[in-house]
N, C-alpha and C. Protein backbone atom coordinates (compact mmCIF):
# COMPACT_ATOMS: atom_id res chain seq x y z
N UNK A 1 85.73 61.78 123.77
CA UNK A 1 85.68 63.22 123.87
C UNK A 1 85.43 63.84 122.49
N UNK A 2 85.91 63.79 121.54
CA UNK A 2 86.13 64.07 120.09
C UNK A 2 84.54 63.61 119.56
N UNK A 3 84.22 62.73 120.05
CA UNK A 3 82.99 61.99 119.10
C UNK A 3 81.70 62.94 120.01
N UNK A 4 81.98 63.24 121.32
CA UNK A 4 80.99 63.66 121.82
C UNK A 4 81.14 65.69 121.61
N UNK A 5 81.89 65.84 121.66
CA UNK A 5 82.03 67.48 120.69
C UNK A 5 81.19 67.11 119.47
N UNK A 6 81.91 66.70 118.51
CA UNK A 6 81.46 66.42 117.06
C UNK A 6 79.69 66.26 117.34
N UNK A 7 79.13 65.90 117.88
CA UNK A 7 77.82 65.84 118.51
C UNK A 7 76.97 66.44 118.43
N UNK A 8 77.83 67.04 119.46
CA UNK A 8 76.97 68.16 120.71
C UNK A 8 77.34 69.24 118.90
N UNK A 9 78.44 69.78 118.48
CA UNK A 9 78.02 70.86 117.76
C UNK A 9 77.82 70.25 116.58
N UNK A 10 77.29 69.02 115.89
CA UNK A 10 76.26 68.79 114.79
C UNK A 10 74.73 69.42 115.29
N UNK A 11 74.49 68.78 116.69
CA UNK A 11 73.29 69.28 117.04
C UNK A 11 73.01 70.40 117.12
N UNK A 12 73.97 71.50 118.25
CA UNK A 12 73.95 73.16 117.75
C UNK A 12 73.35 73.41 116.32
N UNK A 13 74.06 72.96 115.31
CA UNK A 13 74.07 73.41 114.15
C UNK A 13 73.18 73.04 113.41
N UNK A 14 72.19 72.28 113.62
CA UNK A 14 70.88 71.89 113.39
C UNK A 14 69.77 72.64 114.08
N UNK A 15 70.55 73.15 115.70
CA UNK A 15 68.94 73.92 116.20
C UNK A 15 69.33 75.24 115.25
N UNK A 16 70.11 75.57 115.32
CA UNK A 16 71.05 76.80 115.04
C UNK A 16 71.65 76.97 113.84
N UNK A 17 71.24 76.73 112.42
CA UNK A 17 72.11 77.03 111.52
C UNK A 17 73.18 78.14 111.37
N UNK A 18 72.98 79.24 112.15
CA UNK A 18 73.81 80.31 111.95
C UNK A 18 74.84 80.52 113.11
N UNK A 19 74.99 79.41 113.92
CA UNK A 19 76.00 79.86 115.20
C UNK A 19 76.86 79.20 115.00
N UNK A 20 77.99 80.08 115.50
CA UNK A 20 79.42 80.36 115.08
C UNK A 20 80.11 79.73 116.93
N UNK A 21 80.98 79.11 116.71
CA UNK A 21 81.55 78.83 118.39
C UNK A 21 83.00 78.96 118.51
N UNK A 22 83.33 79.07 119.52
CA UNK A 22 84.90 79.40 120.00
C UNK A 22 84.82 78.39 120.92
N UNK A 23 86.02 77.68 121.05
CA UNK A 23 86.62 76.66 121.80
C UNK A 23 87.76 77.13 122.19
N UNK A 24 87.88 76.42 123.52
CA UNK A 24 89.13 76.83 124.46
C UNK A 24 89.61 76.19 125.42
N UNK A 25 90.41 76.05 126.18
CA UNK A 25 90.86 74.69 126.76
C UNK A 25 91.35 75.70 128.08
N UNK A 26 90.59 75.08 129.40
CA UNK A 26 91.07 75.88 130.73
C UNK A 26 92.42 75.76 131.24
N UNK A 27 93.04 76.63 131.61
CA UNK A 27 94.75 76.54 132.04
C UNK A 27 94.46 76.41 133.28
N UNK A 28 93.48 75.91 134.39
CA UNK A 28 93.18 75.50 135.05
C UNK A 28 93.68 74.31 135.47
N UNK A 29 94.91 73.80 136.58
CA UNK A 29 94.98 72.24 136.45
C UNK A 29 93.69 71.47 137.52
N UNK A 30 94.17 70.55 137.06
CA UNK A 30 93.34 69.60 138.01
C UNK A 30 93.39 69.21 139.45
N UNK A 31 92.78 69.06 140.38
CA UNK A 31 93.33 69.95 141.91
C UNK A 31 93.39 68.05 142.44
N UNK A 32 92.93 67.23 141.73
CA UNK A 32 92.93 65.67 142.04
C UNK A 32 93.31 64.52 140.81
N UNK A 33 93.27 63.48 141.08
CA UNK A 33 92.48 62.62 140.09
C UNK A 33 92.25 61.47 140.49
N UNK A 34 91.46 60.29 140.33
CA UNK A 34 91.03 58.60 140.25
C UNK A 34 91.95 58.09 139.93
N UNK A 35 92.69 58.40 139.05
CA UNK A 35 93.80 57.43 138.61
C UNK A 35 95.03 57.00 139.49
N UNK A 36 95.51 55.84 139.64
CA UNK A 36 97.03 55.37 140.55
C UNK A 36 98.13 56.17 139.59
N UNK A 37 98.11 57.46 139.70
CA UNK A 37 98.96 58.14 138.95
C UNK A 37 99.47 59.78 139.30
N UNK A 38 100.29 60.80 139.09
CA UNK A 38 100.44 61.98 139.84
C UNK A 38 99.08 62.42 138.75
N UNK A 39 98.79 64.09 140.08
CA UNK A 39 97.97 64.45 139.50
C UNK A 39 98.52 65.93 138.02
N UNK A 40 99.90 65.98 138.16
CA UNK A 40 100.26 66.71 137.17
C UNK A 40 100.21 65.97 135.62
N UNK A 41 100.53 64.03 135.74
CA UNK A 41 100.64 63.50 134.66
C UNK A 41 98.41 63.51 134.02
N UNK A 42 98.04 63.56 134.65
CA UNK A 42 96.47 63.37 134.74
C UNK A 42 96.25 64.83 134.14
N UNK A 43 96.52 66.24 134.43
CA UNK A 43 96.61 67.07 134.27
C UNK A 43 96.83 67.48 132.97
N UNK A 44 97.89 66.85 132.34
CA UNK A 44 98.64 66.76 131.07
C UNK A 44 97.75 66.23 130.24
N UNK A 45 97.45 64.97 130.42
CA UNK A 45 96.74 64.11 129.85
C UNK A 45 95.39 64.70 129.27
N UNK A 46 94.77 65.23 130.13
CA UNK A 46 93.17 66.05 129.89
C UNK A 46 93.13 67.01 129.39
N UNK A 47 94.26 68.06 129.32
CA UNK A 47 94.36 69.32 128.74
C UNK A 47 94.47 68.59 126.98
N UNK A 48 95.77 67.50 127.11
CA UNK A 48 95.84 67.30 125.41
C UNK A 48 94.58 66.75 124.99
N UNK A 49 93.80 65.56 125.54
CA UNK A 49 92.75 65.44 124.98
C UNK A 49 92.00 66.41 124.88
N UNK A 50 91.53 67.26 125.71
CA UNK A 50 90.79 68.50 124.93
C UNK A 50 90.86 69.14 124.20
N UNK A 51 92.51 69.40 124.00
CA UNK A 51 92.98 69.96 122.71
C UNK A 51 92.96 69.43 121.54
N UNK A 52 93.03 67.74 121.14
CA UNK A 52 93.41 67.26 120.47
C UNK A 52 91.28 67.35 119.43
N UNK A 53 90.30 67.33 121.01
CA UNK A 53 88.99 67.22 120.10
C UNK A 53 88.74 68.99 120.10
N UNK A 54 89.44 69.62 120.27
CA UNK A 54 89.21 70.86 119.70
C UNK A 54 89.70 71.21 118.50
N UNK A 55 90.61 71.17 118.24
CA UNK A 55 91.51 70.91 116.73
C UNK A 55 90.76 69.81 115.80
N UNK A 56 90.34 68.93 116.39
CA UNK A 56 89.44 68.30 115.64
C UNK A 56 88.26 68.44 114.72
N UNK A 57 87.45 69.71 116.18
CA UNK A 57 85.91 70.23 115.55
C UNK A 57 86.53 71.40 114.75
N UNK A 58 87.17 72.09 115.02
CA UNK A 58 87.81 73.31 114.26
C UNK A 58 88.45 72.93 112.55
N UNK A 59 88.93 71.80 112.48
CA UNK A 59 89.08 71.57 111.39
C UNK A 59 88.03 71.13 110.13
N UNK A 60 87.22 70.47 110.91
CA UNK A 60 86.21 70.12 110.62
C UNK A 60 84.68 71.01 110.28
N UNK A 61 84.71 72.08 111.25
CA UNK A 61 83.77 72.58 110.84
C UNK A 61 83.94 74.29 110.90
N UNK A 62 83.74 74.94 109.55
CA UNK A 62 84.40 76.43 109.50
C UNK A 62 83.89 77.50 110.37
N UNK A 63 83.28 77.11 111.08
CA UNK A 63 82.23 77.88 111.93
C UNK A 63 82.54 77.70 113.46
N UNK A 64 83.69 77.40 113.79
CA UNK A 64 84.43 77.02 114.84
C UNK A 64 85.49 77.61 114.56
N UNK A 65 86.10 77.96 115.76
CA UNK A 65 87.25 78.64 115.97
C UNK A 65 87.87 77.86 117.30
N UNK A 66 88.87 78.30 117.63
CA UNK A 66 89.67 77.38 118.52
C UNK A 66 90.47 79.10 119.85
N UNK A 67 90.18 79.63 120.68
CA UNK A 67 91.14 80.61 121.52
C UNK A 67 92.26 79.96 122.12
N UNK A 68 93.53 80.13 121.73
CA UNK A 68 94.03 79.57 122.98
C UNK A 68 94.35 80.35 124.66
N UNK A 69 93.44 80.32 125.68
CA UNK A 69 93.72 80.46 126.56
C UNK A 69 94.47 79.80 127.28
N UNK A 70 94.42 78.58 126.90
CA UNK A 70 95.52 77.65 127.69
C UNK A 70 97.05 77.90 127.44
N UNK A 71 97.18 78.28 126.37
CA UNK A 71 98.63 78.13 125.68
C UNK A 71 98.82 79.66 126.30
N UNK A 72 97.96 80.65 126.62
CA UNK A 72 98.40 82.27 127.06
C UNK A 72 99.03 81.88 128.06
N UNK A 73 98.27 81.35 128.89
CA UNK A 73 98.62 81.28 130.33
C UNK A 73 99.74 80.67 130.59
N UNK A 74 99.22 79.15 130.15
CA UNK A 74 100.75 78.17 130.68
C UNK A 74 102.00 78.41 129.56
N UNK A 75 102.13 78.65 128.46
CA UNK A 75 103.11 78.50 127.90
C UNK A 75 104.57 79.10 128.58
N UNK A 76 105.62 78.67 128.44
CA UNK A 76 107.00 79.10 129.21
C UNK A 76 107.44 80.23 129.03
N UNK A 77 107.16 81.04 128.36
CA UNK A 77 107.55 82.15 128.27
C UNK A 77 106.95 83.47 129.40
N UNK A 78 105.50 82.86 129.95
CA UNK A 78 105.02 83.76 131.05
C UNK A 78 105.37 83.45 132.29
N UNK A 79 106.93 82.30 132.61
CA UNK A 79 107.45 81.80 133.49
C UNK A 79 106.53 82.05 134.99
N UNK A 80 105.38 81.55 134.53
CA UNK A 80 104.09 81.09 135.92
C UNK A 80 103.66 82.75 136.09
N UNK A 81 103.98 83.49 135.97
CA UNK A 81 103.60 85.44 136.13
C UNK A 81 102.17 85.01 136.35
N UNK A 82 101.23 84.13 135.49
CA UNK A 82 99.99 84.82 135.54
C UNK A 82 99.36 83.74 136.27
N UNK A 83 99.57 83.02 137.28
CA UNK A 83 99.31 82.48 138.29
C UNK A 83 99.14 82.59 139.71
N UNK A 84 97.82 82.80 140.26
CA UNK A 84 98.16 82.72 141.69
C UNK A 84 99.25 81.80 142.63
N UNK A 85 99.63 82.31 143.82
CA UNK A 85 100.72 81.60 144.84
C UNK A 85 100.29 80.21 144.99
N UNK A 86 98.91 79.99 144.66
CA UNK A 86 98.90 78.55 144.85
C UNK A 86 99.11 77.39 143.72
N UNK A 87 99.33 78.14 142.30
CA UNK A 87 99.77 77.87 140.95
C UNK A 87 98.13 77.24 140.82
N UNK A 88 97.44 77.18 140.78
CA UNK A 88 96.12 76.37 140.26
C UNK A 88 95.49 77.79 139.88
N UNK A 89 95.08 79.01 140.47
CA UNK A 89 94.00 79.99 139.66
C UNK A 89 94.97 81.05 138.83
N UNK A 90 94.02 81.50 138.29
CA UNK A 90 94.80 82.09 137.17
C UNK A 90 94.41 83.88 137.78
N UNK A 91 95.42 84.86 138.15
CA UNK A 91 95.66 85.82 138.43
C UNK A 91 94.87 87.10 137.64
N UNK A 92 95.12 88.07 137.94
CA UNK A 92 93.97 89.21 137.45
C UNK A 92 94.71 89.11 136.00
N UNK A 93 96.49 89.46 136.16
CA UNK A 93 97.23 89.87 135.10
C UNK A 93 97.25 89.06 134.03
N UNK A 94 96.63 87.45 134.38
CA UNK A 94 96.98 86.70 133.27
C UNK A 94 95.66 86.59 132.66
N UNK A 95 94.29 87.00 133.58
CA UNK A 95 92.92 86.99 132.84
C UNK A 95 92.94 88.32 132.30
N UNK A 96 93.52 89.29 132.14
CA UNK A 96 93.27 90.30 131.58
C UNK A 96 94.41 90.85 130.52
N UNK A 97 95.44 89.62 130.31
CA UNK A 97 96.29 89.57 128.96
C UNK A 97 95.63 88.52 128.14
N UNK A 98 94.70 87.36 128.37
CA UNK A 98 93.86 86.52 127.74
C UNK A 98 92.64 87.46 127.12
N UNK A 99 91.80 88.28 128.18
CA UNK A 99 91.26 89.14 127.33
C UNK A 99 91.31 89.80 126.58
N UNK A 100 92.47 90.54 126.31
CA UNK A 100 93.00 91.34 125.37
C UNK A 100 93.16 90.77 124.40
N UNK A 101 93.83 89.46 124.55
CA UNK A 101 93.63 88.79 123.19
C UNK A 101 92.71 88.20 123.03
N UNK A 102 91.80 87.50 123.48
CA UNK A 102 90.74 87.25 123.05
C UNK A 102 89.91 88.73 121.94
N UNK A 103 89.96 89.61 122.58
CA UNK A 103 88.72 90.74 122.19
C UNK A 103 89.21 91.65 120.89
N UNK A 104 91.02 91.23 121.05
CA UNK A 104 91.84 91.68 119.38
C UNK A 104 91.61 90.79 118.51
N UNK A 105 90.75 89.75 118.87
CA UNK A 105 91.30 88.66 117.68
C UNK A 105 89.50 87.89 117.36
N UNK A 106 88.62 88.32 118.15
CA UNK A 106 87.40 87.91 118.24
C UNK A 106 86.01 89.13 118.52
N UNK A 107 86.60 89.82 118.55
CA UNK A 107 85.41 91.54 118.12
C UNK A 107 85.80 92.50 117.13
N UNK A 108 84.99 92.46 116.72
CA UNK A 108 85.16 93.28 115.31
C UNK A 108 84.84 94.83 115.55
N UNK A 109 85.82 95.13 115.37
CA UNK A 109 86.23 97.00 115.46
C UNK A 109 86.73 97.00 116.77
N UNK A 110 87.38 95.83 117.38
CA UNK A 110 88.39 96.15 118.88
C UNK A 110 89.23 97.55 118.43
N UNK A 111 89.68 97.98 119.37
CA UNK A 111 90.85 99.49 118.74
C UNK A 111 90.69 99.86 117.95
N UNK A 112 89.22 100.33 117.86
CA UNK A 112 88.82 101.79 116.70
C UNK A 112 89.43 102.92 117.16
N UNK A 113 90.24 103.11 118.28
CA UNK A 113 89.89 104.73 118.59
C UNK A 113 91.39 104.95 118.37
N UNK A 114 92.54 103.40 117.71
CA UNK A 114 93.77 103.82 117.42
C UNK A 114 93.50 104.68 116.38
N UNK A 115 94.63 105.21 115.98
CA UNK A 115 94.93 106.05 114.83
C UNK A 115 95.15 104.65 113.42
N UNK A 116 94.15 105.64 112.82
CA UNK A 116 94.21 104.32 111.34
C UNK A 116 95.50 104.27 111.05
N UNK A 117 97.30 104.56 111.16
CA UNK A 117 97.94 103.66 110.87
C UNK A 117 98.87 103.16 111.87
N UNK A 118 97.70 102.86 113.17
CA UNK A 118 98.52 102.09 113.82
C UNK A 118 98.12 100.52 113.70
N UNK A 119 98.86 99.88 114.18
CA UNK A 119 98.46 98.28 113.91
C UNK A 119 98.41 97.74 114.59
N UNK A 120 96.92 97.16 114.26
CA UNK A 120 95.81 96.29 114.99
C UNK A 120 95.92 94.79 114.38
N UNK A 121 95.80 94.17 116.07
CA UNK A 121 95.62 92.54 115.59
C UNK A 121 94.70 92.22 114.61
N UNK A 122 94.98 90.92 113.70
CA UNK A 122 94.06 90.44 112.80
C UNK A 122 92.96 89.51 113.85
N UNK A 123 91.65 90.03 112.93
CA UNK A 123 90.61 89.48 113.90
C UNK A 123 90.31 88.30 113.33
N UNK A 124 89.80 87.35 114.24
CA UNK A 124 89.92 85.53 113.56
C UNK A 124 89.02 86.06 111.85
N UNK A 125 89.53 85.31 111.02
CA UNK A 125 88.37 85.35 109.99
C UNK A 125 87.31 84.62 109.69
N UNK A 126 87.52 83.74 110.70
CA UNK A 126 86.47 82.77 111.08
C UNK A 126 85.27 83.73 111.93
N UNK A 127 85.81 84.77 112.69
CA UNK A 127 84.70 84.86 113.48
C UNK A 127 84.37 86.69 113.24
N UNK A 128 85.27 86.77 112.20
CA UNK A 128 84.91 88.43 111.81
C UNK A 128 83.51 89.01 111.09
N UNK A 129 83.09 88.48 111.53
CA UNK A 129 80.94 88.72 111.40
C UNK A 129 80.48 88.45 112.26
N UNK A 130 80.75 89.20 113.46
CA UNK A 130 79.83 88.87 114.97
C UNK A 130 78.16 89.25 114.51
N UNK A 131 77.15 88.34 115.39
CA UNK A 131 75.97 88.79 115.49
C UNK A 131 75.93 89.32 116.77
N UNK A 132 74.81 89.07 117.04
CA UNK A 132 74.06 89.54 118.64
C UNK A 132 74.91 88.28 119.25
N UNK A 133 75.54 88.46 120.40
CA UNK A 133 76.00 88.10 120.79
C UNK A 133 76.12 87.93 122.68
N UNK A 134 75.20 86.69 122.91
CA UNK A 134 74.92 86.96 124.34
C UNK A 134 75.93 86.06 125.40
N UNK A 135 76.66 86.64 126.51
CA UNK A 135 77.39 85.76 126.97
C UNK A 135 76.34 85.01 127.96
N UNK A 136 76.43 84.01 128.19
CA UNK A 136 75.30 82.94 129.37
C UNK A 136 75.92 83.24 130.36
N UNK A 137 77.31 84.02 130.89
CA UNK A 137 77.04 84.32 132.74
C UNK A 137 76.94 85.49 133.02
N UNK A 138 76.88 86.58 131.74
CA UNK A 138 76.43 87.71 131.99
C UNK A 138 74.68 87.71 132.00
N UNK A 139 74.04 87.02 131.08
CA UNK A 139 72.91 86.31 131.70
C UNK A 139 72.24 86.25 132.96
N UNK A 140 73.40 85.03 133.22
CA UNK A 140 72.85 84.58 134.49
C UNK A 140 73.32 85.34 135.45
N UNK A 141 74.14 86.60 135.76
CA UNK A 141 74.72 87.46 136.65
C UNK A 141 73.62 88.42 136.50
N UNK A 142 73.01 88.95 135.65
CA UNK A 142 72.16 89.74 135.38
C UNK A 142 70.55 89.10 136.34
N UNK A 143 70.33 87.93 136.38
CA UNK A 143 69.42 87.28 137.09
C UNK A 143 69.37 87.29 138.48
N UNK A 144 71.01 87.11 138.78
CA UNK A 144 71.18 86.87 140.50
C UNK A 144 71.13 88.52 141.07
N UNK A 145 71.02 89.25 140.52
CA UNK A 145 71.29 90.95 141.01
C UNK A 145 70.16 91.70 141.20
């Protein structure tokens, strides 16, 4: 996993000298698995490896950033709140406290319209020079309409 990130964004960064990426790990569990094993321990297992080659490319290369959406969602303190009844999708309330942080901490001039001394999240400094910036399923939503 780690060797094939490291890869995939050497290559980005060769078509692309100037792109900047965010990594993030889905709080999504896994609804199965192949393995003679539960599917919560399988679950566990895949989230840390993704984490472990995300922390990886992020350290590695300054032009990477790391969101944690996973840690919004599941961490214990949102005692499951932002989970649907079936605990596998993730609820309006918990995609739209992930956005918030995502868009305080990854758009530059989020909460302009506070009053200059109120206080605003620090925006990554990794990623506080947005360019043009196109999302691929607003894209492709824009196609299907």
């Amino acid at each position: 996993m780690r060797a094939g990130l490291i890869a995939l964004l050497t290559t980005l960064k060769e078509i692309n000298p100037g792109i900047r990426v965010v990594l993030t790990v889905s709080p999504v569990p896994l609804i199965a698995t192949y393995e003679p094993r539960s599917v919560l321990v399988s679950t566990s297992y895949s989230k840390a490896v993704l984490r472990v080659a995300a922390d990886e490319a992020l350290r590695r290369f300054d032009w990477v950033d790391y969101f944690p959406s996973y840690e919004i969602i599941t961490g214990s303190f949102s005692g499951g709140l932002y989970y649907e009844d079936d605990h596998r999708e993730v609820n309006r309330l918990g995609v739209a406290h992930a956005m918030r942080c995502f868009v305080a901490n990854f758009v530059e001039g989020a909460g302009q319209d506070a009053p200059d001394d109120a206080p605003r999240p620090p925006v990554s400094p990794r990623m506080a020079q947005p360019t043009d910036i196109v999302c691929d399923e607003e894209t492709l939503d824009a196609l299907r309409f």
